[in-house]
N, C-alpha and C. Protein backbone atom coordinates (compact mmCIF):
# COMPACT_ATOMS: atom_id res chain seq x y z
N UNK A 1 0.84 -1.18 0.00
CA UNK A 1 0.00 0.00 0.00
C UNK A 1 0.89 1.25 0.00
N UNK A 2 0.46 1.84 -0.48
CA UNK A 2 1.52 3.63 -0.86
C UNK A 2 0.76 4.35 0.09
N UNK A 3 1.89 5.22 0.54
CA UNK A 3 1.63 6.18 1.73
C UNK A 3 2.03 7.59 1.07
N UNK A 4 1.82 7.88 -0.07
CA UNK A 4 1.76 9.36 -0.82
C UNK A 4 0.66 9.57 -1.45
N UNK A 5 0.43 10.95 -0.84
CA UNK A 5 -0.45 11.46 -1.14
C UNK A 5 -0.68 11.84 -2.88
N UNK A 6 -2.18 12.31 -3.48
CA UNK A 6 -2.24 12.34 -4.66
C UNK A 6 -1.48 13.83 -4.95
N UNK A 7 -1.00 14.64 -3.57
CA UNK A 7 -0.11 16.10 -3.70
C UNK A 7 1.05 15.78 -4.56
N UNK A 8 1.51 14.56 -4.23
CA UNK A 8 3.40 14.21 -4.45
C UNK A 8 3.25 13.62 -5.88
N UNK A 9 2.35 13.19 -6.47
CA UNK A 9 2.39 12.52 -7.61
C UNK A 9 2.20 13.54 -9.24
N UNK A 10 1.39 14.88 -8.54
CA UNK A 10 0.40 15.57 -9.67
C UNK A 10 1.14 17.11 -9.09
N UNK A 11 1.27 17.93 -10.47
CA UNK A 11 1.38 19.83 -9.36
C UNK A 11 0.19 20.01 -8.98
N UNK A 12 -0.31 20.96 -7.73
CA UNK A 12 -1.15 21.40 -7.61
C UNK A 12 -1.11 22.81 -7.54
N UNK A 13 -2.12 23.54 -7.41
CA UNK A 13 -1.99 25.30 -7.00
C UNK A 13 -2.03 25.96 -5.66
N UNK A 14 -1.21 26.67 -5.57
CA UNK A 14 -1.08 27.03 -4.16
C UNK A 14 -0.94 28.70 -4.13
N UNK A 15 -1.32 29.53 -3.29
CA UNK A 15 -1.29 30.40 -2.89
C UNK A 15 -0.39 30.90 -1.95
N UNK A 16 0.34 31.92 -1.90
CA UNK A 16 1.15 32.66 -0.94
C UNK A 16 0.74 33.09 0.46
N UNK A 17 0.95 32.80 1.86
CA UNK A 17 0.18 32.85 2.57
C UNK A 17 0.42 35.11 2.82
N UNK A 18 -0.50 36.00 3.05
CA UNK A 18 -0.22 37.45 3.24
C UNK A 18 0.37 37.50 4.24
N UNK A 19 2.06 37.40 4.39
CA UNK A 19 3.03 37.52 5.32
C UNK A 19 3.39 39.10 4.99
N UNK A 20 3.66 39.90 6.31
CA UNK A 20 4.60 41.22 6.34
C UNK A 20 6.12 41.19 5.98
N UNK A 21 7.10 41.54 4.64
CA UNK A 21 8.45 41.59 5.00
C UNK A 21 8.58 42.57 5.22
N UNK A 22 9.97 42.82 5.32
CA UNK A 22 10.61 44.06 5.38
C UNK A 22 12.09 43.94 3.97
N UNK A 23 11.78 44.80 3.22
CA UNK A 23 12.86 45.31 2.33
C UNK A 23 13.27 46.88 1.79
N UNK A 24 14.67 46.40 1.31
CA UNK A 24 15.34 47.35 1.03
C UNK A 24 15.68 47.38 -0.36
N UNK A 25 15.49 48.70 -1.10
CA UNK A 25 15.87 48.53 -2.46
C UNK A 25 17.42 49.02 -3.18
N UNK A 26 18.42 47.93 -3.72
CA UNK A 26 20.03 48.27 -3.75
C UNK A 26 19.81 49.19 -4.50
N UNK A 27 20.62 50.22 -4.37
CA UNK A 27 21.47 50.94 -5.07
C UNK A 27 23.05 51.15 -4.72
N UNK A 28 23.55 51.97 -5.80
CA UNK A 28 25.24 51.91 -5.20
C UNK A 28 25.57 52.72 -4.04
N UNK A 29 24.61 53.96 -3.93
CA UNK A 29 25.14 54.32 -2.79
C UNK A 29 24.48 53.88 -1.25
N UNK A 30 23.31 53.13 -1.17
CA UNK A 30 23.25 52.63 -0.01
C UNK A 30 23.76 51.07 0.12
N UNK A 31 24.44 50.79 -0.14
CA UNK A 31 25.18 49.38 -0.44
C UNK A 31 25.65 49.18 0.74
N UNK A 32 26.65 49.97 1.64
CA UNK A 32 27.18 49.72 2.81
C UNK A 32 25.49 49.85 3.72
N UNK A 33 24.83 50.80 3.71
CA UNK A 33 23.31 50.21 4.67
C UNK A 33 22.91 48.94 4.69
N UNK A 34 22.34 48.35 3.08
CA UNK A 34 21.93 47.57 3.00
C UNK A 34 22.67 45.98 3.69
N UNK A 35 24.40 46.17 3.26
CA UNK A 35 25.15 45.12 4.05
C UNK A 35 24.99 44.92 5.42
N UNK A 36 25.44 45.87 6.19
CA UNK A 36 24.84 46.20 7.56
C UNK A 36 23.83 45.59 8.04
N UNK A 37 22.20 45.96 7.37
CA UNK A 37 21.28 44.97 7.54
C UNK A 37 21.15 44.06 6.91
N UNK A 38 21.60 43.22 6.15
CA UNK A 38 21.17 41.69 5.90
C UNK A 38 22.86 41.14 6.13
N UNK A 39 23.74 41.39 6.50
CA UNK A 39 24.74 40.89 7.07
C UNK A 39 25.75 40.35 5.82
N UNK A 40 25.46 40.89 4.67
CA UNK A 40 26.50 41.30 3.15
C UNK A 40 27.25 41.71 3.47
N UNK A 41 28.09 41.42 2.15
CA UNK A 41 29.28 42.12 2.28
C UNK A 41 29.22 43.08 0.58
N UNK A 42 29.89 44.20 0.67
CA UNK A 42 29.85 45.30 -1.02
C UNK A 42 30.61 44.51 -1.29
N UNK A 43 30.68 44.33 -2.73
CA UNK A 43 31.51 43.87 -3.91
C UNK A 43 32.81 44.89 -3.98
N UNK A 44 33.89 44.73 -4.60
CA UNK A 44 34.86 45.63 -4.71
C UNK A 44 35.12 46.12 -5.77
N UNK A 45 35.51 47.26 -6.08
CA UNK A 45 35.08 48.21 -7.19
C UNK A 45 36.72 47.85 -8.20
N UNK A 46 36.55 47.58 -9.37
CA UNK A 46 37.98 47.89 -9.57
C UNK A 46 38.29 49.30 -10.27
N UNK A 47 39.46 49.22 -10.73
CA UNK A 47 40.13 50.67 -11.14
C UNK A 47 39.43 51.30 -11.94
N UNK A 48 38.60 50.48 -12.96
CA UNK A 48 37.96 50.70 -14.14
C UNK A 48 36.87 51.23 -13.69
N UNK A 49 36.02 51.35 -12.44
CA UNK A 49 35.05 51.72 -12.44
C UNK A 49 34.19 50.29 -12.11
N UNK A 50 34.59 49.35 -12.68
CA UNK A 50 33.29 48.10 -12.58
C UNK A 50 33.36 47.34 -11.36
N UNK A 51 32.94 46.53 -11.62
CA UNK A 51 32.47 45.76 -10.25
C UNK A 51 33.51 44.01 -10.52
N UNK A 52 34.34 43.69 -9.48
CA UNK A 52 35.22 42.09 -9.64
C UNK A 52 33.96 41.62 -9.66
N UNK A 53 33.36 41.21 -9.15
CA UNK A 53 32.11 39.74 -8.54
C UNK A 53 30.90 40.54 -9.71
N UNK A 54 29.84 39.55 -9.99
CA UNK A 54 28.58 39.63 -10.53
C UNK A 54 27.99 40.35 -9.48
N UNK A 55 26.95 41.53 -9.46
CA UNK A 55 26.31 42.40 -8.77
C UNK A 55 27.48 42.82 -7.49
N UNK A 56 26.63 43.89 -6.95
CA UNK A 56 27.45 44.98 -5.90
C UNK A 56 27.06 44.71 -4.83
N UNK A 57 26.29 43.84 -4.41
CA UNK A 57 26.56 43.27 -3.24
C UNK A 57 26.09 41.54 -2.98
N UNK A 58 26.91 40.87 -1.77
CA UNK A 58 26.94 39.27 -1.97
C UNK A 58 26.21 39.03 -0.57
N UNK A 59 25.13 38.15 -0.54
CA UNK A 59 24.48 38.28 0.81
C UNK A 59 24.44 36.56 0.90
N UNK A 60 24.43 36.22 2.10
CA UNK A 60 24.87 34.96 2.53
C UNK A 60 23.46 34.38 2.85
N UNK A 61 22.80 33.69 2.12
CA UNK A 61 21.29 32.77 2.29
C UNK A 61 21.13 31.50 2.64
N UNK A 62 20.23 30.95 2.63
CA UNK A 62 19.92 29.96 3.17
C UNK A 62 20.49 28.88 2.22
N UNK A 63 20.54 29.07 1.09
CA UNK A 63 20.76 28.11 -0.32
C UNK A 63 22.74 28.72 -0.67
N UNK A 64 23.29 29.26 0.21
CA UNK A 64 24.32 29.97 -0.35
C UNK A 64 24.63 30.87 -0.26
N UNK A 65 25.83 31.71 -1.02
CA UNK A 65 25.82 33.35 -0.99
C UNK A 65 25.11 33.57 -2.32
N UNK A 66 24.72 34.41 -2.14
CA UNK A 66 24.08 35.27 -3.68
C UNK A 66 24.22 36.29 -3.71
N UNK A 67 24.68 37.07 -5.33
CA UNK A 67 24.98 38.33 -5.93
C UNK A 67 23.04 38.89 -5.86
N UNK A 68 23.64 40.09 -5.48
CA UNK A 68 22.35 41.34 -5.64
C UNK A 68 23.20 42.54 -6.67
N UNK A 69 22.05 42.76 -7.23
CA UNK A 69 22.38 44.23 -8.47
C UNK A 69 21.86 44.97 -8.18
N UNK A 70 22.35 46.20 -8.80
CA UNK A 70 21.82 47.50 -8.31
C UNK A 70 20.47 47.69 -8.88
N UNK A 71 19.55 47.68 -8.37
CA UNK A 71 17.43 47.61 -8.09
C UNK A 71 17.21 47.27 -8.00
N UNK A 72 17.97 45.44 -7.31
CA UNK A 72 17.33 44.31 -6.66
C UNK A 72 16.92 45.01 -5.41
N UNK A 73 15.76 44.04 -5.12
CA UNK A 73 15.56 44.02 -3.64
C UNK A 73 16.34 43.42 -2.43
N UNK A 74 16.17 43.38 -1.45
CA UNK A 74 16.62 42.48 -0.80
C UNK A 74 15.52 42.67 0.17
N UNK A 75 15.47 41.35 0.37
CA UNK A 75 14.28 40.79 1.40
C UNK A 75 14.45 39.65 2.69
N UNK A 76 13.91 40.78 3.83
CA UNK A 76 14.18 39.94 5.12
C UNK A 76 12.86 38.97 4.95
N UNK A 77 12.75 37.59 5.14
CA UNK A 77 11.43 36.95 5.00
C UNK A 77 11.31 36.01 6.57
N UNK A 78 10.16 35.49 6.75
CA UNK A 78 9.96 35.22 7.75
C UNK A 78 10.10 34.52 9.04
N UNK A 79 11.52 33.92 8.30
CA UNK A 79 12.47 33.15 8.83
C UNK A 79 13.67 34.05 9.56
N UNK A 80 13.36 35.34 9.21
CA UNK A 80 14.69 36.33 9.27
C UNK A 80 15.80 35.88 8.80
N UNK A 81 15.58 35.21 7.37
CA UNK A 81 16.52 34.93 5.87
C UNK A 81 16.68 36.31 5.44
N UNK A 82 17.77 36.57 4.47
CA UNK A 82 17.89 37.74 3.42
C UNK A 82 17.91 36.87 2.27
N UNK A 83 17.22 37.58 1.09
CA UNK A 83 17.39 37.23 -0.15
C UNK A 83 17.37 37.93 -1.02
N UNK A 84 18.12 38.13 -2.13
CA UNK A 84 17.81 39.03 -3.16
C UNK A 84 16.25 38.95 -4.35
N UNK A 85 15.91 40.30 -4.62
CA UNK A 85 14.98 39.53 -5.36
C UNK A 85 14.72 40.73 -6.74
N UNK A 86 14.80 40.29 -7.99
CA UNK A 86 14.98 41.03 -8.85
C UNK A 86 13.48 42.39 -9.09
N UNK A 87 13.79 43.00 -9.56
CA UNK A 87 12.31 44.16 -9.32
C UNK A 87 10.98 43.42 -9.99
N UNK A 88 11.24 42.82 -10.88
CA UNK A 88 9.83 42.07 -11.75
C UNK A 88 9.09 41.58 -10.96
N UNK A 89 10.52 40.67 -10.15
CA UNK A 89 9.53 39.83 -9.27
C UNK A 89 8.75 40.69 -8.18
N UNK A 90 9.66 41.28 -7.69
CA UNK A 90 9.44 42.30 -6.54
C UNK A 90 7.91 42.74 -6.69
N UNK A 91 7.93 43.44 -7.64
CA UNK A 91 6.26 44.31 -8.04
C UNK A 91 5.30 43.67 -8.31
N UNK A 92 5.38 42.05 -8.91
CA UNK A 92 4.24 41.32 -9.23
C UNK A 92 4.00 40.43 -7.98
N UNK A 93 4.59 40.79 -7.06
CA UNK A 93 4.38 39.60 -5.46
C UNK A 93 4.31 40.54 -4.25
N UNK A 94 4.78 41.48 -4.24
CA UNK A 94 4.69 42.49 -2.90
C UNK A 94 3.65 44.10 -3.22
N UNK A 95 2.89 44.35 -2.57
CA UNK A 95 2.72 45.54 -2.17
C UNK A 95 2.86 46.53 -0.88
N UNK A 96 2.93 47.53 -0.85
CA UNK A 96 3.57 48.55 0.49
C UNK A 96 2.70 48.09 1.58
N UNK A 97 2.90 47.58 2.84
CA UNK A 97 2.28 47.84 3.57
C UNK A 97 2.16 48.81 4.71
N UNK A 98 0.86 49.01 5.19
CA UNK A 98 0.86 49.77 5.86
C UNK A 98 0.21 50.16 6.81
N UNK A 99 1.16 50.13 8.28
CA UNK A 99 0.76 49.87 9.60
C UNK A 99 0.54 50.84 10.24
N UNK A 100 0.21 51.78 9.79
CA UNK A 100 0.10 52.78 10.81
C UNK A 100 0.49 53.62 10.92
N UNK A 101 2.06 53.32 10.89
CA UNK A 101 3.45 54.14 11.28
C UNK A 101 3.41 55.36 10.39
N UNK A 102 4.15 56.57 11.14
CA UNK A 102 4.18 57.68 10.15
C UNK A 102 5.46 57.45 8.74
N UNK A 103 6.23 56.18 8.89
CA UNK A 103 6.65 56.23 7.74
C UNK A 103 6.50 55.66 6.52
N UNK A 104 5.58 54.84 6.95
CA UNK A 104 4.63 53.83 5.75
C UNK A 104 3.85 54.79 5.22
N UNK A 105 4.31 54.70 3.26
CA UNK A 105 3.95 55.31 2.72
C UNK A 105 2.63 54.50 1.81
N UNK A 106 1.71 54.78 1.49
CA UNK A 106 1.18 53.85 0.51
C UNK A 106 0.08 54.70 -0.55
């Protein structure tokens, strides 16, 4: 007798449960902020102007380190993980929330 469910055999559809993050959006000059809070490190600039490593900053995740570019996001999620997350995705999965606070804009 099989003990899997008809979930493990077929895809099914699933929904995102409406969790609160908190993110920050890279650019070059808040790069040292953003490291600070998700515990990155900046990429190093060379002579030329460009960047040694793929994106300007490298943040240490659950799956690895990963490169962030300048208008990725980076996202604390509910694990208090950081992850990078490119803007496409960013805008078609998150909207502003807003608690109250006088700095939540929406």
């Amino acid at each position: 007798m099989s003990t899997h469910s008809a979930e493990s055999v077929a895809p099914s559809k699933w929904r995102k449960r409406p969790v609160v993050i908190e993110a920050m959006r890279l650019t070059w000059d808040n790069r040292a902020v953003v490291a600070d809070w998700c515990g990155g490190r900046c990429a190093e600039q060379a002579p030329s102007g460009t960047v040694y490593a793929p994106g300007i900053l490298l943040i240490p995740t659950l799956e690895g380190q990963m490169h962030a570019d300048e208008g990725d996001w980076v996202i604390k999620g509910v694990a208090d993980e950081f992850y990078p997350c490119k803007p496409a995705i960013f805008a078609a999965t998150y909207e502003r929330h807003s608690d109250g606070s006088p700095d939540a804009e929406c």
